[in-house]
C-alpha atoms as a PDB file:
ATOM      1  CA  UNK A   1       0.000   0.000   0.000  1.00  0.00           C
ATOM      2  CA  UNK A   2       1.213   3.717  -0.773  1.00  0.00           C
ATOM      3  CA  UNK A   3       2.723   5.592   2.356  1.00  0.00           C
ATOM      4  CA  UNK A   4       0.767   8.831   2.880  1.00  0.00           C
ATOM      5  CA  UNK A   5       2.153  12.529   2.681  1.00  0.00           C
ATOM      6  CA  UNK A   6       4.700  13.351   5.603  1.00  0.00           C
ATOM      7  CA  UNK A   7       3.467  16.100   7.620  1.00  0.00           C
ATOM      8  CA  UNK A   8       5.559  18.545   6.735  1.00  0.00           C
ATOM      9  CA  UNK A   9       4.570  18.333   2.937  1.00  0.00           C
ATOM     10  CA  UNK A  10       1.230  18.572   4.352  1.00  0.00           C
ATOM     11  CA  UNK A  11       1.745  21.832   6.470  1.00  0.00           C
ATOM     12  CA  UNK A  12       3.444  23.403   3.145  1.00  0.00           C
ATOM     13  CA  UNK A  13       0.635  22.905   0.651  1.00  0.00           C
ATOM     14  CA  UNK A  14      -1.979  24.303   3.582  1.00  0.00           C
ATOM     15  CA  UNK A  15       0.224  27.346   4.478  1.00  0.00           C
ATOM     16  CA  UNK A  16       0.809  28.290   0.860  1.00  0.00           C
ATOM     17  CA  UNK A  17      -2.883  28.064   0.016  1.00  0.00           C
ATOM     18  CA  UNK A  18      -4.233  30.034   3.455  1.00  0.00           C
ATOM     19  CA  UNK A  19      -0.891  32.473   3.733  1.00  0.00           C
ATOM     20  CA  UNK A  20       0.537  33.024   0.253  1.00  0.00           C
ATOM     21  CA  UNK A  21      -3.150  33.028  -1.649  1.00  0.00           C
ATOM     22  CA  UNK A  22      -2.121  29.989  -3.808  1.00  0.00           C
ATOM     23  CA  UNK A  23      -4.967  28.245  -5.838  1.00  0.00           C
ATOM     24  CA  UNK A  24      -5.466  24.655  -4.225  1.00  0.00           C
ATOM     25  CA  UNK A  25      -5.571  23.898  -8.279  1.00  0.00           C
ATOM     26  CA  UNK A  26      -1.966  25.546  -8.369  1.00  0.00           C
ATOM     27  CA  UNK A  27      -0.629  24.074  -5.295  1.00  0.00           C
ATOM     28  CA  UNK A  28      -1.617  20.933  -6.313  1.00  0.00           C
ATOM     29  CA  UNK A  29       0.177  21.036  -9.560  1.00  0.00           C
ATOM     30  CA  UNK A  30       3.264  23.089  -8.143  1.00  0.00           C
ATOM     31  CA  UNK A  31       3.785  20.407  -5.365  1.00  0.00           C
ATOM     32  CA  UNK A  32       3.128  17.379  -7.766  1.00  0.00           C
ATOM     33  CA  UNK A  33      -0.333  16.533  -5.741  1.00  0.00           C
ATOM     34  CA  UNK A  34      -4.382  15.138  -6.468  1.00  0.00           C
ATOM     35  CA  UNK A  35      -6.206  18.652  -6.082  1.00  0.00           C
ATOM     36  CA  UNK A  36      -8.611  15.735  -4.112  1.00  0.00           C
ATOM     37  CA  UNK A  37      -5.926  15.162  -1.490  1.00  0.00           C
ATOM     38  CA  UNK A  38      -5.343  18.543  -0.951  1.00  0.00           C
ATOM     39  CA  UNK A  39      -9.297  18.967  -0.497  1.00  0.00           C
ATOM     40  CA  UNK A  40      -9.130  15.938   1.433  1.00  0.00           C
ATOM     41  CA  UNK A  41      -6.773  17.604   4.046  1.00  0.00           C
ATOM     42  CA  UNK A  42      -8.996  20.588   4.634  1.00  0.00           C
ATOM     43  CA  UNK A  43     -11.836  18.400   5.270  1.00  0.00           C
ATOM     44  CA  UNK A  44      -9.842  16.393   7.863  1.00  0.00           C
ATOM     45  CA  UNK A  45      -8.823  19.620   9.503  1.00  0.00           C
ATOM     46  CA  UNK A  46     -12.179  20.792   9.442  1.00  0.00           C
ATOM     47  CA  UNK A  47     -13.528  17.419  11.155  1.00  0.00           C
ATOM     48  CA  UNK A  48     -10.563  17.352  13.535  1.00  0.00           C
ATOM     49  CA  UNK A  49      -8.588  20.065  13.864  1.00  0.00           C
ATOM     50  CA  UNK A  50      -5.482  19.085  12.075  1.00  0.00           C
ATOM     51  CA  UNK A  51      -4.597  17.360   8.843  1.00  0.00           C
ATOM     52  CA  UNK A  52      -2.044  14.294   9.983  1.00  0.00           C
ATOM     53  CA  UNK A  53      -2.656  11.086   8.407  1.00  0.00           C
ATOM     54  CA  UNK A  54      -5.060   8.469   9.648  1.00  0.00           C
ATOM     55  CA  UNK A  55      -3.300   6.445  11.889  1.00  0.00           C
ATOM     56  CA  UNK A  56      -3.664   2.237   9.643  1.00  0.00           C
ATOM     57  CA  UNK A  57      -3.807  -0.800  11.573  1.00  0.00           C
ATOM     58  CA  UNK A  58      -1.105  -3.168  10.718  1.00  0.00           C
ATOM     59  CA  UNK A  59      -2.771  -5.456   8.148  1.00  0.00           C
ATOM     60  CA  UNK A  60      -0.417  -8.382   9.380  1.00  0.00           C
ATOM     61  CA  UNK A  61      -1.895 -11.787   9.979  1.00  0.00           C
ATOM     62  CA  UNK A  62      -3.388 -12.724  13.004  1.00  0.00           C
ATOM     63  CA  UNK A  63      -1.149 -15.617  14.124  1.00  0.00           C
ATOM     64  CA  UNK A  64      -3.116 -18.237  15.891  1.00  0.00           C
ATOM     65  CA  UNK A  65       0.196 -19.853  16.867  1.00  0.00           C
ATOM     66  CA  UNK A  66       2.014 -17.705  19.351  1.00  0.00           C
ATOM     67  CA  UNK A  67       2.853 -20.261  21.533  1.00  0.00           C
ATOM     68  CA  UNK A  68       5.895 -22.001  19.885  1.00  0.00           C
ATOM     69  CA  UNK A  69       7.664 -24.227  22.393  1.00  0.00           C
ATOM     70  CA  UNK A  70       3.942 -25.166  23.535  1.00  0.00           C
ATOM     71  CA  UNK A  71       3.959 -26.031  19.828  1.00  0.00           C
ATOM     72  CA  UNK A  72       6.451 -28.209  19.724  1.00  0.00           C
ATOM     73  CA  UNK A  73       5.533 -29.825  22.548  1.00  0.00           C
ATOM     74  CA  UNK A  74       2.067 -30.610  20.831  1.00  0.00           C
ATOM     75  CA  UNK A  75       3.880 -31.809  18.510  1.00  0.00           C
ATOM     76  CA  UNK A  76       5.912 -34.449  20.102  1.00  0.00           C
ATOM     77  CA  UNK A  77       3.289 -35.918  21.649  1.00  0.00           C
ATOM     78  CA  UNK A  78       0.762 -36.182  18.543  1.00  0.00           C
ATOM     79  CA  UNK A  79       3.466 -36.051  15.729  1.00  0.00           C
ATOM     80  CA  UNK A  80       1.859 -39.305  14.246  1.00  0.00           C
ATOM     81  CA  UNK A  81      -1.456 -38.020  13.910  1.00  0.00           C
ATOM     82  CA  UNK A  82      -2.696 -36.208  10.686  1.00  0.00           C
ATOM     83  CA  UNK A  83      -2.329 -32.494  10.264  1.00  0.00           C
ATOM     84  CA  UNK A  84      -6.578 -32.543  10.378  1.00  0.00           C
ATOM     85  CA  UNK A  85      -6.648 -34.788  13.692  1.00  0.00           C
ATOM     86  CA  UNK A  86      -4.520 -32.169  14.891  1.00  0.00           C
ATOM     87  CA  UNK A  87      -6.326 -29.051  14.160  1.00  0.00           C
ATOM     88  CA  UNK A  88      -9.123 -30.706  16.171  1.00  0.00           C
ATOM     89  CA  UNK A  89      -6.568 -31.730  19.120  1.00  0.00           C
ATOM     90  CA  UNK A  90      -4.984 -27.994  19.123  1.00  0.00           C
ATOM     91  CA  UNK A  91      -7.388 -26.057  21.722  1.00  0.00           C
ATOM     92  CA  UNK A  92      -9.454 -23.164  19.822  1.00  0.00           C
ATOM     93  CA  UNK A  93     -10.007 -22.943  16.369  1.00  0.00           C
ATOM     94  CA  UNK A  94      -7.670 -23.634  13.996  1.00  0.00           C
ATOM     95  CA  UNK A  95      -7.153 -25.089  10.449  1.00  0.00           C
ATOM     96  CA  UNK A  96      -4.936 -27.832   9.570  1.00  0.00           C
ATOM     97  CA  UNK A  97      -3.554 -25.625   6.484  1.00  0.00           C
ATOM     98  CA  UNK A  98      -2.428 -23.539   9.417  1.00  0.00           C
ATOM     99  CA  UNK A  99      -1.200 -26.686  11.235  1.00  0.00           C
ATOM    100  CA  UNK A 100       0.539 -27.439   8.249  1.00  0.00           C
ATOM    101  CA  UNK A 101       2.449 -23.693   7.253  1.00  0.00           C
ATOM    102  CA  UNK A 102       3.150 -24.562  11.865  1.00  0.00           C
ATOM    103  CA  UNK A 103       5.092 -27.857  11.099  1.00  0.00           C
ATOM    104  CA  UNK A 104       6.924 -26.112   8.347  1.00  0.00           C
ATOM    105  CA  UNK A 105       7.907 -23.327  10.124  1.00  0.00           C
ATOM    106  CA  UNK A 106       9.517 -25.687  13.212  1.00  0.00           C
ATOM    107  CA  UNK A 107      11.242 -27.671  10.513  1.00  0.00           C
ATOM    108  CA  UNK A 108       9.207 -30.701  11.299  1.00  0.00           C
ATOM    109  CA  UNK A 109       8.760 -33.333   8.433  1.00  0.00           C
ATOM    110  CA  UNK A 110       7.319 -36.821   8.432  1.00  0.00           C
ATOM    111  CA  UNK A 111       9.916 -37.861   5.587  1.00  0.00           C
ATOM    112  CA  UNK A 112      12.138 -40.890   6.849  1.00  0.00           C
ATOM    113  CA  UNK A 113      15.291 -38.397   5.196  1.00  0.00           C
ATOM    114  CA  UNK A 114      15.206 -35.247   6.440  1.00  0.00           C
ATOM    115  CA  UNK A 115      17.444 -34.099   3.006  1.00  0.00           C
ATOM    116  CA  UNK A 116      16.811 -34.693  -0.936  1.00  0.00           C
ATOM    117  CA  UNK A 117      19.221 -37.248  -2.141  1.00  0.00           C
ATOM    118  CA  UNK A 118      21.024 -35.997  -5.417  1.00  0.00           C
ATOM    119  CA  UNK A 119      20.678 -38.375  -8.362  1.00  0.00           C
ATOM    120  CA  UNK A 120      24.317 -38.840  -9.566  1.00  0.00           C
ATOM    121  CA  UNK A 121      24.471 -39.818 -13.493  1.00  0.00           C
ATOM    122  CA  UNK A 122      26.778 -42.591 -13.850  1.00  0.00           C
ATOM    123  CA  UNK A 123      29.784 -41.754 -16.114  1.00  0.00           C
ATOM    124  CA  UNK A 124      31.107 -44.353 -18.537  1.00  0.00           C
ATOM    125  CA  UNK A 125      34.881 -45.047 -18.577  1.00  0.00           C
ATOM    126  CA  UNK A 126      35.564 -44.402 -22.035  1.00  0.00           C
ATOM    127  CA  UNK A 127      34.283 -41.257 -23.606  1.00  0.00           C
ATOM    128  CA  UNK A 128      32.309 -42.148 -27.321  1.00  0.00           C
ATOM    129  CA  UNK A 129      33.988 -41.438 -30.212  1.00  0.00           C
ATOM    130  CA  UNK A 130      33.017 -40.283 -33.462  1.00  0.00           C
ATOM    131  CA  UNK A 131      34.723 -42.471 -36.264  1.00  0.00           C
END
């Protein structure tokens, strides 16, 4: 998401329109603005008495997993259980997709090899020749 106009810009576009007598049409095109923000700004000052920025809630997920060494824990003890058994063993509600993104973020695997083998190709001892 865009970041919004630092205060100062903010302050400079207002005091040049109410102090110098600037158009908000030529302030907007002298600082490289939407005439709609600048309108924008008066109406927040207006509505609350200053122009800042609405303050945005971090849009991050909402980690049902907080609890990490509990996790593991959990883990341990019903490793051998599908990721959906689980989801309905974990207390509240939870997903196993979530269960699942869990057990890859502790590095836990069900694989008998933890690592990929590499496929070698076999080599024969006498290079072909064209004759």
């Amino acid at each position: 998401m865009a970041r919004s106009y630092s205060y100062d810009l903010r302050r400079k576009v207002i005091e040049a329109i109410e102090l110098n007598g600037m158009k908000r049409c030529e302030a907007s095109e002298f600082f490289n603005i939407s005439r709609n923000t600048i309108n924008t700004w008066f109406q927040r000052r207006r509505e609350t008495g200053d122009f800042k920025a609405k303050v945005r809630k971090n849009r991050g997920n909402g980690h049902k997993i907080t609890d990490w060494e509990k996790f593991r824990a959990f883990v341990e003890t019903h490793g051998d259980k599908t990721q959906v058994e689980m989801a309905e063993l974990w207390e509240g509600d939870i997903s196993d997709r979530t269960i699942s993104r869990a057990l890859k973020k502790i590095g836990f695997t069900r694989k008998k090899r933890p690592t990929a083998t590499v496929k070698e190709m076999k080599l024969n001892a006498k290079p072909l020749s064209n004759s």
